[in-house]
C-alpha atoms as a PDB file:
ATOM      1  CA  UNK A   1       1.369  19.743   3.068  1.00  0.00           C
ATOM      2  CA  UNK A   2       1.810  22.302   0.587  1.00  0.00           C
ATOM      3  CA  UNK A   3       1.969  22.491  -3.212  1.00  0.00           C
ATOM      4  CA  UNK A   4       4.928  23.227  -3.527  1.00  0.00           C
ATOM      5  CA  UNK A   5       6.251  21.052  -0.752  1.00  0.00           C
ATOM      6  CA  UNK A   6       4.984  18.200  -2.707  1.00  0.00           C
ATOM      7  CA  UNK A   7       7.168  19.534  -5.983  1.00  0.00           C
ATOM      8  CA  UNK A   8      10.142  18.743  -4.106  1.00  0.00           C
ATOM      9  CA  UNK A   9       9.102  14.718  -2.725  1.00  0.00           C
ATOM     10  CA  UNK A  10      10.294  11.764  -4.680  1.00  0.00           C
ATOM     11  CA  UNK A  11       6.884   9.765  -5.275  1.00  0.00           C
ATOM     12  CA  UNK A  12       5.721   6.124  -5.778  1.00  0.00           C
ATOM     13  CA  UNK A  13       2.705   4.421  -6.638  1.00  0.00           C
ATOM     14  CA  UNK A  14       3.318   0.854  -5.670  1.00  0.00           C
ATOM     15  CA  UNK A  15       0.201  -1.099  -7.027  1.00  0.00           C
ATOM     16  CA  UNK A  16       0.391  -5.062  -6.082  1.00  0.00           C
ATOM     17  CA  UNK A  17      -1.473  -7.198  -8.530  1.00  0.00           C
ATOM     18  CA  UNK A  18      -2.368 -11.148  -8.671  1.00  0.00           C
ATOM     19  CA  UNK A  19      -4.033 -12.111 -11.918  1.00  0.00           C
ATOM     20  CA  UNK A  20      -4.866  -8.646 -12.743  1.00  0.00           C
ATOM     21  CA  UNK A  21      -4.370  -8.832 -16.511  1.00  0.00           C
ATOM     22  CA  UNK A  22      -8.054  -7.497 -16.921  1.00  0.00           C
ATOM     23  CA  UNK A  23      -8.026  -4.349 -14.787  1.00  0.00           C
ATOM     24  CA  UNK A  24      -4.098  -3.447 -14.306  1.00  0.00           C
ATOM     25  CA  UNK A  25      -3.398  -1.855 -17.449  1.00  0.00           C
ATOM     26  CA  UNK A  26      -6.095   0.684 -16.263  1.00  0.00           C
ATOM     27  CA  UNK A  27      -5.051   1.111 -12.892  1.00  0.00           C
ATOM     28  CA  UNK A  28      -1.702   2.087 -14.368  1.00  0.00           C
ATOM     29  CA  UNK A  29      -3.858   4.844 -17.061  1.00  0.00           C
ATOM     30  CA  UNK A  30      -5.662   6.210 -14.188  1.00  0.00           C
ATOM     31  CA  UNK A  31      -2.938   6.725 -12.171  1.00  0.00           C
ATOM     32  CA  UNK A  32      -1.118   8.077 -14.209  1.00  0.00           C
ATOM     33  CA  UNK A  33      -3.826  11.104 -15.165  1.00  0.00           C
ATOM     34  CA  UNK A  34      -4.815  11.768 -11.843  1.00  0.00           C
ATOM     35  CA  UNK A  35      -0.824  11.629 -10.042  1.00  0.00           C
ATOM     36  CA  UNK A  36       1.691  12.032 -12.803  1.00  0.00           C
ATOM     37  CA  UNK A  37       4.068  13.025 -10.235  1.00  0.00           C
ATOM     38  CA  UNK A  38       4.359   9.565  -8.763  1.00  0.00           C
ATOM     39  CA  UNK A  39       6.164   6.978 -10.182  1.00  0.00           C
ATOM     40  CA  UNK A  40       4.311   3.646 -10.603  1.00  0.00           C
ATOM     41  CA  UNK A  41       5.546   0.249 -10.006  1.00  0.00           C
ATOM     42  CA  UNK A  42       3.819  -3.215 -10.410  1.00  0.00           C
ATOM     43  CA  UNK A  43       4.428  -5.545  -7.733  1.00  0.00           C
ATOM     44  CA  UNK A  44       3.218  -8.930 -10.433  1.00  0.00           C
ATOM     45  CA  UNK A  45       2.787 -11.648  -7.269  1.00  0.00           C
ATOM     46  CA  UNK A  46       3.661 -14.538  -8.728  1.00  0.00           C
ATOM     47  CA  UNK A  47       0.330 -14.353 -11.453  1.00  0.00           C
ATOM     48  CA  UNK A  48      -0.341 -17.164 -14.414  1.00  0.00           C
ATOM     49  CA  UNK A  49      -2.059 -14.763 -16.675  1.00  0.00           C
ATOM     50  CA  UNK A  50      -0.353 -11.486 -18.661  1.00  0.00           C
ATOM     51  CA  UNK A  51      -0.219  -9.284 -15.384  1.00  0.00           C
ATOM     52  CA  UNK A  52       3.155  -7.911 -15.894  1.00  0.00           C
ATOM     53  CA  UNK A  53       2.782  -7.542 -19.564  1.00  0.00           C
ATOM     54  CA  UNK A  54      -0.252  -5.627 -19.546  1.00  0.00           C
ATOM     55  CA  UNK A  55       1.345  -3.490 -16.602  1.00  0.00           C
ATOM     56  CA  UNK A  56       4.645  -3.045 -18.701  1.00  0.00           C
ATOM     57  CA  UNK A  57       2.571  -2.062 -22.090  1.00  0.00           C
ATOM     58  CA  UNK A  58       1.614   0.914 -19.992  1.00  0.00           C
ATOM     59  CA  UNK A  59       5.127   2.234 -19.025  1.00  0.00           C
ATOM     60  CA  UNK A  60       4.973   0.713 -15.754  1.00  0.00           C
ATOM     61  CA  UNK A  61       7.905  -0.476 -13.858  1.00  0.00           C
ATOM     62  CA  UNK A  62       7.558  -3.905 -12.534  1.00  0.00           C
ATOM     63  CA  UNK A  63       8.867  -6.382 -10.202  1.00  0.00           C
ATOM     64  CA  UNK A  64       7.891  -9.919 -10.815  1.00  0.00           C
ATOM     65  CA  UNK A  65       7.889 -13.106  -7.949  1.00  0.00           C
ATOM     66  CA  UNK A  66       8.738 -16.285  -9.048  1.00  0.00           C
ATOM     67  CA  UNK A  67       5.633 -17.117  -6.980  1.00  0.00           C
ATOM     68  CA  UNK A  68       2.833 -15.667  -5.109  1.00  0.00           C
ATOM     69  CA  UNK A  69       3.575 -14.204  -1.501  1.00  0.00           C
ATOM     70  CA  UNK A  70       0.317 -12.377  -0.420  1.00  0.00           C
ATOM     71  CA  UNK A  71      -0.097  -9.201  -0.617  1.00  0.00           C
ATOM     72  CA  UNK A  72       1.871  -8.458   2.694  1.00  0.00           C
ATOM     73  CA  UNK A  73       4.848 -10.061   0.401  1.00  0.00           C
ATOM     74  CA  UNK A  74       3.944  -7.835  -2.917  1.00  0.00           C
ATOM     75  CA  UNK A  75       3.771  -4.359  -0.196  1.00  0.00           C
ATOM     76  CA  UNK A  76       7.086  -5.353   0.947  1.00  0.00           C
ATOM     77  CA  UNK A  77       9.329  -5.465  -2.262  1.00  0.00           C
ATOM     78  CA  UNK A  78       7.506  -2.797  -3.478  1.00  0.00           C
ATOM     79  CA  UNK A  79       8.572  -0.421  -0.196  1.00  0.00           C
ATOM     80  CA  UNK A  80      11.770  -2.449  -0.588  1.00  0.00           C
ATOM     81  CA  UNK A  81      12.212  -0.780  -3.756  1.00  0.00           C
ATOM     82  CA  UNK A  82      10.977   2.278  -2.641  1.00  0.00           C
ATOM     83  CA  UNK A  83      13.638   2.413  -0.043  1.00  0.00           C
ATOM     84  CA  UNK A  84      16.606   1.376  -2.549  1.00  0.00           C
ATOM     85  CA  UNK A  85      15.810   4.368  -5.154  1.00  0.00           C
ATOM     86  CA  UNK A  86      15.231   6.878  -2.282  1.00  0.00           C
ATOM     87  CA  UNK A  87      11.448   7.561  -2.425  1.00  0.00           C
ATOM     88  CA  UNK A  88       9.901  10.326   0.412  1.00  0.00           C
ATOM     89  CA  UNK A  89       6.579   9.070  -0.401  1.00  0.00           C
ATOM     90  CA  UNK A  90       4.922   5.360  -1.345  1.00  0.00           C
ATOM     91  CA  UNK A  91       0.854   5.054  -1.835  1.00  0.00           C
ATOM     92  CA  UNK A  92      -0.363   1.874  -2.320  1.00  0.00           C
ATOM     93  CA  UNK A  93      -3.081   1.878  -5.129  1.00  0.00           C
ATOM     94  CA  UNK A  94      -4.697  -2.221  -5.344  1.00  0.00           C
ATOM     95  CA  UNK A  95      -4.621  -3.320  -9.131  1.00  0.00           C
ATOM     96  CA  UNK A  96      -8.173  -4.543  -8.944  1.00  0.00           C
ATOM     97  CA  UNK A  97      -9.712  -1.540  -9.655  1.00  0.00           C
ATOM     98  CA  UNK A  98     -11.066  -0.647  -6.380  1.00  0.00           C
ATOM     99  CA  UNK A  99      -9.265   2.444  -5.186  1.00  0.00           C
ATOM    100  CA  UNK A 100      -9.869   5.792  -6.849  1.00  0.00           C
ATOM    101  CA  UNK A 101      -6.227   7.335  -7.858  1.00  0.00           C
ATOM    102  CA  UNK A 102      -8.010  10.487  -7.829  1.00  0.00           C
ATOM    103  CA  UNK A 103      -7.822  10.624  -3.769  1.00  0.00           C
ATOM    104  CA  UNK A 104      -3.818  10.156  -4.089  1.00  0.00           C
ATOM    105  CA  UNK A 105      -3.343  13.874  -3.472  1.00  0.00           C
ATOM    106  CA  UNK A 106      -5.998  14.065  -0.856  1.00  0.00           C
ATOM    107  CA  UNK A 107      -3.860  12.013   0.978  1.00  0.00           C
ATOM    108  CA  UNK A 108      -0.941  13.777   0.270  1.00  0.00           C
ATOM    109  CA  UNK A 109      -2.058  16.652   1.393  1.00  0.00           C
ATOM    110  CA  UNK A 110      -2.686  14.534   4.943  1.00  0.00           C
ATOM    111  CA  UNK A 111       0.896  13.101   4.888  1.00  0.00           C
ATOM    112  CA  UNK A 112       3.825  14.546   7.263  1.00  0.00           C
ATOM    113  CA  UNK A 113       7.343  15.233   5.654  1.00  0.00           C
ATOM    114  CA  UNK A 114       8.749  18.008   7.844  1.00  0.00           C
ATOM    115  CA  UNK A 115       5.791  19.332  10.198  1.00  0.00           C
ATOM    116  CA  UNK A 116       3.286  17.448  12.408  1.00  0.00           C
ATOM    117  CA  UNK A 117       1.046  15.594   9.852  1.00  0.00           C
ATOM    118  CA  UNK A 118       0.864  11.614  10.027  1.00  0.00           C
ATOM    119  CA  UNK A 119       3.004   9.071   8.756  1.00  0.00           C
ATOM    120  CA  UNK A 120       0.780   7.277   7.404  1.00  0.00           C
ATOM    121  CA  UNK A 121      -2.520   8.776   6.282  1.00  0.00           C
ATOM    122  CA  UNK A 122      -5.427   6.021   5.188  1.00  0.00           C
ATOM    123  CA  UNK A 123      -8.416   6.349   3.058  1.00  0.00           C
ATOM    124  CA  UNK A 124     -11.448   5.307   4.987  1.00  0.00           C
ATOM    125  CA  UNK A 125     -14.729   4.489   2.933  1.00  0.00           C
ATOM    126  CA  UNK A 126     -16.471   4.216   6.498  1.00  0.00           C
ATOM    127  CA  UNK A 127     -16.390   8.292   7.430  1.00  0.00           C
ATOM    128  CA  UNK A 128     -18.714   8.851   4.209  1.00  0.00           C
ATOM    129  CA  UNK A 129     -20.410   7.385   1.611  1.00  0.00           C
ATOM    130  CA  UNK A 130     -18.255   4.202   0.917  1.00  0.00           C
ATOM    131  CA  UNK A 131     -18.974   4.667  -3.140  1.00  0.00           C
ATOM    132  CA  UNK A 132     -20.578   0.999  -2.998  1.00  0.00           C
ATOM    133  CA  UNK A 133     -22.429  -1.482  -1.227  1.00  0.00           C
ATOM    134  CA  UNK A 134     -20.239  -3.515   1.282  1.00  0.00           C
ATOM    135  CA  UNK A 135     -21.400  -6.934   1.854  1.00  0.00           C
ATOM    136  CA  UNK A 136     -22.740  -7.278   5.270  1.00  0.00           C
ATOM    137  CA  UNK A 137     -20.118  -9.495   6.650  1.00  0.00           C
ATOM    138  CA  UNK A 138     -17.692  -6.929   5.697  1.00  0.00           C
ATOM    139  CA  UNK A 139     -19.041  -4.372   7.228  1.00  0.00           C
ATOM    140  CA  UNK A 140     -19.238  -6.307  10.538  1.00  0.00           C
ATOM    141  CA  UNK A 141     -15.967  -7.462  10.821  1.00  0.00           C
ATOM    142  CA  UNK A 142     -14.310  -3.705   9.959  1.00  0.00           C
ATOM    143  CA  UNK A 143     -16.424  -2.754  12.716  1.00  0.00           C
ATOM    144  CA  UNK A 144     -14.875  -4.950  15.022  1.00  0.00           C
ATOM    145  CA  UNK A 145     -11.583  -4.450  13.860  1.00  0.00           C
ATOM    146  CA  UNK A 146     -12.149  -0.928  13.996  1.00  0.00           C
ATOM    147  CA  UNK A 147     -13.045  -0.917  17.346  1.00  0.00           C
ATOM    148  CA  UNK A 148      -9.850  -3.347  18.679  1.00  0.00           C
ATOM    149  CA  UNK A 149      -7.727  -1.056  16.998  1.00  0.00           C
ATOM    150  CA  UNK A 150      -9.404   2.300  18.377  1.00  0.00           C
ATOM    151  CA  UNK A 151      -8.927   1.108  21.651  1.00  0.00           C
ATOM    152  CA  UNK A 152      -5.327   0.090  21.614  1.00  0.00           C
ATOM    153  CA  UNK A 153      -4.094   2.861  19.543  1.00  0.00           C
ATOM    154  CA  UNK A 154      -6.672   5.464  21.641  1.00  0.00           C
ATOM    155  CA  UNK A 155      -7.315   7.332  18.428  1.00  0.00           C
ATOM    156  CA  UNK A 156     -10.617   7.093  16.051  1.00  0.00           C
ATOM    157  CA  UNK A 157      -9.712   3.866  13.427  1.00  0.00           C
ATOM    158  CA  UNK A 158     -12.649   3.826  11.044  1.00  0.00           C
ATOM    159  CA  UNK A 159     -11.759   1.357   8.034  1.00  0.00           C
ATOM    160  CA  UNK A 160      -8.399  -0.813   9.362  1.00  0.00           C
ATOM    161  CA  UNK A 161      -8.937  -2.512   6.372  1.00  0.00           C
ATOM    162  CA  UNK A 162      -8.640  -0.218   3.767  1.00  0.00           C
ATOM    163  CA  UNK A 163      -5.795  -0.922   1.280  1.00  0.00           C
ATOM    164  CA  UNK A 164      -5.750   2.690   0.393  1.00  0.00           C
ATOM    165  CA  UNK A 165      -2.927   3.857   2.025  1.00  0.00           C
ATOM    166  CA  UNK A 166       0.587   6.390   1.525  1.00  0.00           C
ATOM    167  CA  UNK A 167       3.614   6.575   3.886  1.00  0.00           C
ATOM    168  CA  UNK A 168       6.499   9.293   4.420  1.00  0.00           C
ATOM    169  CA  UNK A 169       9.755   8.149   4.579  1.00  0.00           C
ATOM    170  CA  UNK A 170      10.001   7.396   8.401  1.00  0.00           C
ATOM    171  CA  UNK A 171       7.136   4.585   7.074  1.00  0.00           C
ATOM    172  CA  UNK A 172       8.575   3.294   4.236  1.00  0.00           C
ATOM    173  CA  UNK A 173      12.024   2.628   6.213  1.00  0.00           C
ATOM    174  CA  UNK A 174      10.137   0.729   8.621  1.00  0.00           C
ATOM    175  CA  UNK A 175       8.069  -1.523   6.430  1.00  0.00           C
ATOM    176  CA  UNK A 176      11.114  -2.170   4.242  1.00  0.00           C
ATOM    177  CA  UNK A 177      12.308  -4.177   7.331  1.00  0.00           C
ATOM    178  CA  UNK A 178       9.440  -5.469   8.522  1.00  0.00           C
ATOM    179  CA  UNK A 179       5.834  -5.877   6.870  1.00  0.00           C
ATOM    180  CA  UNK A 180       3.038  -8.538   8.135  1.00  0.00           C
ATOM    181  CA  UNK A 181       2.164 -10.662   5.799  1.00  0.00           C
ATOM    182  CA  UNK A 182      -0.690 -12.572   6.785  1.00  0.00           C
ATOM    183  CA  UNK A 183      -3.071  -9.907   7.761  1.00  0.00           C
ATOM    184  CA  UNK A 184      -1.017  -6.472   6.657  1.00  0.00           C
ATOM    185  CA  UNK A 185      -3.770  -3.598   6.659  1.00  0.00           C
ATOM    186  CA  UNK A 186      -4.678  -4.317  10.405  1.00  0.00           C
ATOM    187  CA  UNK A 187      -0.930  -5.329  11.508  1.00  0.00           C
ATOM    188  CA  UNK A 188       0.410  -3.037   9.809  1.00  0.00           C
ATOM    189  CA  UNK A 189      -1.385   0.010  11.833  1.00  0.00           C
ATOM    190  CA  UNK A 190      -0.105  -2.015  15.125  1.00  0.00           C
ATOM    191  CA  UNK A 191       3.438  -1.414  13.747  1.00  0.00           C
ATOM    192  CA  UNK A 192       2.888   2.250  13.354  1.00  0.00           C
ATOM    193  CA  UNK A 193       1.592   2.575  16.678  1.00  0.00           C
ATOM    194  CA  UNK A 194       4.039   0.221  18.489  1.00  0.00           C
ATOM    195  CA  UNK A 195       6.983   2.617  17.011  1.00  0.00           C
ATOM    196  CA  UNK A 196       4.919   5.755  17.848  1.00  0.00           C
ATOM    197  CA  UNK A 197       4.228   6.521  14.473  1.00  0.00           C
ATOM    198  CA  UNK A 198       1.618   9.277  13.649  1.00  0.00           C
ATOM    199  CA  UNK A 199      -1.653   7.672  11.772  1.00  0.00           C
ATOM    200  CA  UNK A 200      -4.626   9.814  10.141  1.00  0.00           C
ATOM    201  CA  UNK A 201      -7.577   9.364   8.005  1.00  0.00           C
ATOM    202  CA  UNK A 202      -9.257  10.900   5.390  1.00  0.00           C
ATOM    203  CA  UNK A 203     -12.404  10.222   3.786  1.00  0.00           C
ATOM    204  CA  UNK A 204     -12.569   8.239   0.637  1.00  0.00           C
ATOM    205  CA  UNK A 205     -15.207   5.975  -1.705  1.00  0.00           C
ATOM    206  CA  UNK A 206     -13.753   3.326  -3.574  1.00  0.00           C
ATOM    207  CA  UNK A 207     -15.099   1.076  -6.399  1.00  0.00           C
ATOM    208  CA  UNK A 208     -16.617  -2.222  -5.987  1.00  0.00           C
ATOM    209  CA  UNK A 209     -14.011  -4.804  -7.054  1.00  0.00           C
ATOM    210  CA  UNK A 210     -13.205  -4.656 -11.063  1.00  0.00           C
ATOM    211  CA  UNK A 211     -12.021  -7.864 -12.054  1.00  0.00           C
ATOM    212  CA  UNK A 212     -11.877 -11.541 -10.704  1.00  0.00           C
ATOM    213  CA  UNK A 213     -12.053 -12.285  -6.887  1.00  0.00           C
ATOM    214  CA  UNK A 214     -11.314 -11.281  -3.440  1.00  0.00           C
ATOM    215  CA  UNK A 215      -9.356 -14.271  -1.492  1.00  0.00           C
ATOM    216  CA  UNK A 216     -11.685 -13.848   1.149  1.00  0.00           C
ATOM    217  CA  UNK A 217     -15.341 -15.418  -0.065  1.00  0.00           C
ATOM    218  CA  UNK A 218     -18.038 -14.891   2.335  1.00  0.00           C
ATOM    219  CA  UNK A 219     -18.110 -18.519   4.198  1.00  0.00           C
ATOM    220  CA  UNK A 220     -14.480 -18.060   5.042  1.00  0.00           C
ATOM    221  CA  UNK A 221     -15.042 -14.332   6.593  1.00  0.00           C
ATOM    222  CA  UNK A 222     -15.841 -15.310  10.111  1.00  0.00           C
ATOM    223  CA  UNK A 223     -12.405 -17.833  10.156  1.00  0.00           C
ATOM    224  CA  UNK A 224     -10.729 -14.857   8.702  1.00  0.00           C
ATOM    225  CA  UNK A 225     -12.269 -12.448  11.612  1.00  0.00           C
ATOM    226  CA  UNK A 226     -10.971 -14.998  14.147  1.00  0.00           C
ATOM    227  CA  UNK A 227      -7.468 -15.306  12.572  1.00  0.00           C
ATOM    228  CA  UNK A 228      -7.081 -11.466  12.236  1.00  0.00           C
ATOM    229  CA  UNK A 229      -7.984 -11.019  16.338  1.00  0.00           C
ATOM    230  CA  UNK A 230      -6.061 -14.006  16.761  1.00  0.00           C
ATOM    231  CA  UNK A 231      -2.847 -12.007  15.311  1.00  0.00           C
ATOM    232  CA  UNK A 232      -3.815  -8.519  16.564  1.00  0.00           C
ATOM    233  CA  UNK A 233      -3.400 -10.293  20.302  1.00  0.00           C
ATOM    234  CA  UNK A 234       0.119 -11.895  19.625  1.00  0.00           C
ATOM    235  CA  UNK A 235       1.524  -8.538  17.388  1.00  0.00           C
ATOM    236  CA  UNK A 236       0.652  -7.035  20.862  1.00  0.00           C
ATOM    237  CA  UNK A 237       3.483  -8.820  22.061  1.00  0.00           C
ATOM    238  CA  UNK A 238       5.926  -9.456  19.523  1.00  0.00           C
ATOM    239  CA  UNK A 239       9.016  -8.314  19.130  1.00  0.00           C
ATOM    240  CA  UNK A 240       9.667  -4.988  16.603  1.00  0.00           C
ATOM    241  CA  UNK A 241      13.231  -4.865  14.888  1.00  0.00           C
ATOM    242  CA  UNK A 242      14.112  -0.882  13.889  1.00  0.00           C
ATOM    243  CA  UNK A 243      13.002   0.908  10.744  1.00  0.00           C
ATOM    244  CA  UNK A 244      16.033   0.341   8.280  1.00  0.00           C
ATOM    245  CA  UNK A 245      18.283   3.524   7.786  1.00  0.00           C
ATOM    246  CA  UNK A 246      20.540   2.743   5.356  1.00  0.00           C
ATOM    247  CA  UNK A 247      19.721   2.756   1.631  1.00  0.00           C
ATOM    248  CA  UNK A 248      18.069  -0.643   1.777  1.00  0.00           C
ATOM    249  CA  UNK A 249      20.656  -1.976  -1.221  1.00  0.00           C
ATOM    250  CA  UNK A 250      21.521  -4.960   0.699  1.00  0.00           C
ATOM    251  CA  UNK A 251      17.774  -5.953   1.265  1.00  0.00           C
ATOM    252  CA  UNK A 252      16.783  -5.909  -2.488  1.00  0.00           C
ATOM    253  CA  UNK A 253      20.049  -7.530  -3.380  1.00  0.00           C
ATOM    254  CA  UNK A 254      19.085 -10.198  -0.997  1.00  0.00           C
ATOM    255  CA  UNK A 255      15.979 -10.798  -1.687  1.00  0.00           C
ATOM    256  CA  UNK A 256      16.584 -10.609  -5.730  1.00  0.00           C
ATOM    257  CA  UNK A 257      13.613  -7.530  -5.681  1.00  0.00           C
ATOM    258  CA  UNK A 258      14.814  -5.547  -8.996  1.00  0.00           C
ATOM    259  CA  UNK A 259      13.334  -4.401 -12.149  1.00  0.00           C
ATOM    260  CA  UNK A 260      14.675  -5.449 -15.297  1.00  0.00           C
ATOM    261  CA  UNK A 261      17.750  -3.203 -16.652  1.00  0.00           C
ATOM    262  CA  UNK A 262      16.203  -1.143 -18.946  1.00  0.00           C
ATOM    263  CA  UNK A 263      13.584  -0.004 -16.005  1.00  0.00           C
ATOM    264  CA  UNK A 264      16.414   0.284 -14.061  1.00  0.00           C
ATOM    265  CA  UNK A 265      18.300   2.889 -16.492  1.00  0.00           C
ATOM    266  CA  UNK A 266      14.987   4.404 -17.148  1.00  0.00           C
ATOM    267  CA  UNK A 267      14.461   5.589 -13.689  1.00  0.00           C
ATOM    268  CA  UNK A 268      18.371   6.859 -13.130  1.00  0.00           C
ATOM    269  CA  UNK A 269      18.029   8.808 -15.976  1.00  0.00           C
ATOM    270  CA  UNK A 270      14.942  10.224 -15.096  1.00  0.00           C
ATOM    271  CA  UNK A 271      16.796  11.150 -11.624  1.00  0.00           C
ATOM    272  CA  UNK A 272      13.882  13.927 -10.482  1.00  0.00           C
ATOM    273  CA  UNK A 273      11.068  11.878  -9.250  1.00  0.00           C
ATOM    274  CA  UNK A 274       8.355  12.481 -11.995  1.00  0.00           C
ATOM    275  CA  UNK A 275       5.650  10.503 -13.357  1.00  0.00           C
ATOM    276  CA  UNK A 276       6.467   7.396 -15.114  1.00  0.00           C
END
């Protein structure tokens, strides 16, 4: 995509955070000075510590659950919302520091919005240098993922894990509807290729994690490996509703996913899809 293609898009950063208040404020900063032509929203998951205040101190917008859904849950509003305010383009940055804002227009450049790009374009840290040491059992169990997924999807998957990721439109319509939430990075790729949906990747190196703790410790990753095969097999077979195509007002109002009012008026008046 060109340049000046890009000029034209309306943008989002969607960054979910859970307890963040250390290293979300920064995320924000940094996404800001390396994209400040996408808008950046704060899906705060439900956190007990100053997430949303520290992601509001920075000019973000933010959505806040009541309680924490997972980060399946925290994607979802935040494409939700994407959908509503008629975004072409949502990247989703993790607010714990680990992925480098300054890729964001390396995979822009990836993403299809009129010719025959992908749809979703995915920064691997496993076609390069990964920018840090990935614990063994990591590495292990991308590799297996990575080869499930190659095989069903019969192109090269390298890092199905990898948060680092930005969808076109045609993506963000169909996550608005439906977006796993148990096991999202690896489902979600199943989605894309169960409604023929173009996926690429591009190199990338990330940070090791900045601040508190993955979910996933290292006794529970072979249970996790289990559970993610375990739902790779049954997505196989489920059953995949159609990517919404109307302006997704009736799923936020539903689902009571909307910024406060003066974030709200902020981004009307702002109308042209610049940085926040």
């Amino acid at each position: 995509m060109t340049p000046d293609k890009t000029k034209e898009l309306r943008k989002l950063a969607i960054v979910p955070a859970y307890n963040e208040a250390g290293m979300v404020g920064r995320v924000v900063r940094d996404i800001r000075r390396h994209a400040p032509d996408f808008d950046i929203l704060v899906v705060d998951d439900g956190s007990t510590d100053t997430t949303a205040l520290h992601a509001r101190a920075q000019g973000a917008m933010v959505i806040s659950h009541p309680f924490n859904l997972g980060i399946g849950g925290a994607m979802q509003s935040g494409y939700k919302f994407a959908l509503r305010h008629g975004y072409d383009v949502a990247v989703q940055v993790d607010g714990d520091g680990q992925h480098k804002p300054a890729y964001i227009h390396e995979l822009l450049a990836a993403l299809q919005t009129e010719g025959d790009e992908a749809d979703m374009v995915c920064g691997s840290r496993f076609r390069g240098d990964p920018g840090y040491k990935v614990p063994l059992g990591r590495r292990i169990g991308n590799l297996i993922f990575a080869i499930v997924l190659t095989a069903i999807t019969r192109q090269r998957i390298t890092d199905p894990t990898s948060g680092f990721r930005m969808t076109n439109r045609r993506g963000i319509e169909l996550f608005a509807r439906d977006y796993p939430h148990d096991y999202p990075e690896v489902e979600a790729l199943l989605m894309l290729n169960a409604h023929r949906l173009r996926i690429h990747e591009v190199h990338v190196s990330m940070n090791a994690r900045g601040f508190g703790r993955s979910s996933i410790d290292y006794p529970r990753s072979a249970y996790y490996m289990l559970k993610v095969l375990l739902a790779i097999f049954i997505g196989l077979f489920r059953r995949r509703p159609t990517p919404v195509e109307a302006t997704g007002e009736k799923e936020m109002l539903a689902s009571g996913l909307t910024p406060n009012t003066e974030e709200l008026q902020a981004l009307t008046q702002r109308g042209d899809g610049g940085g926040t």
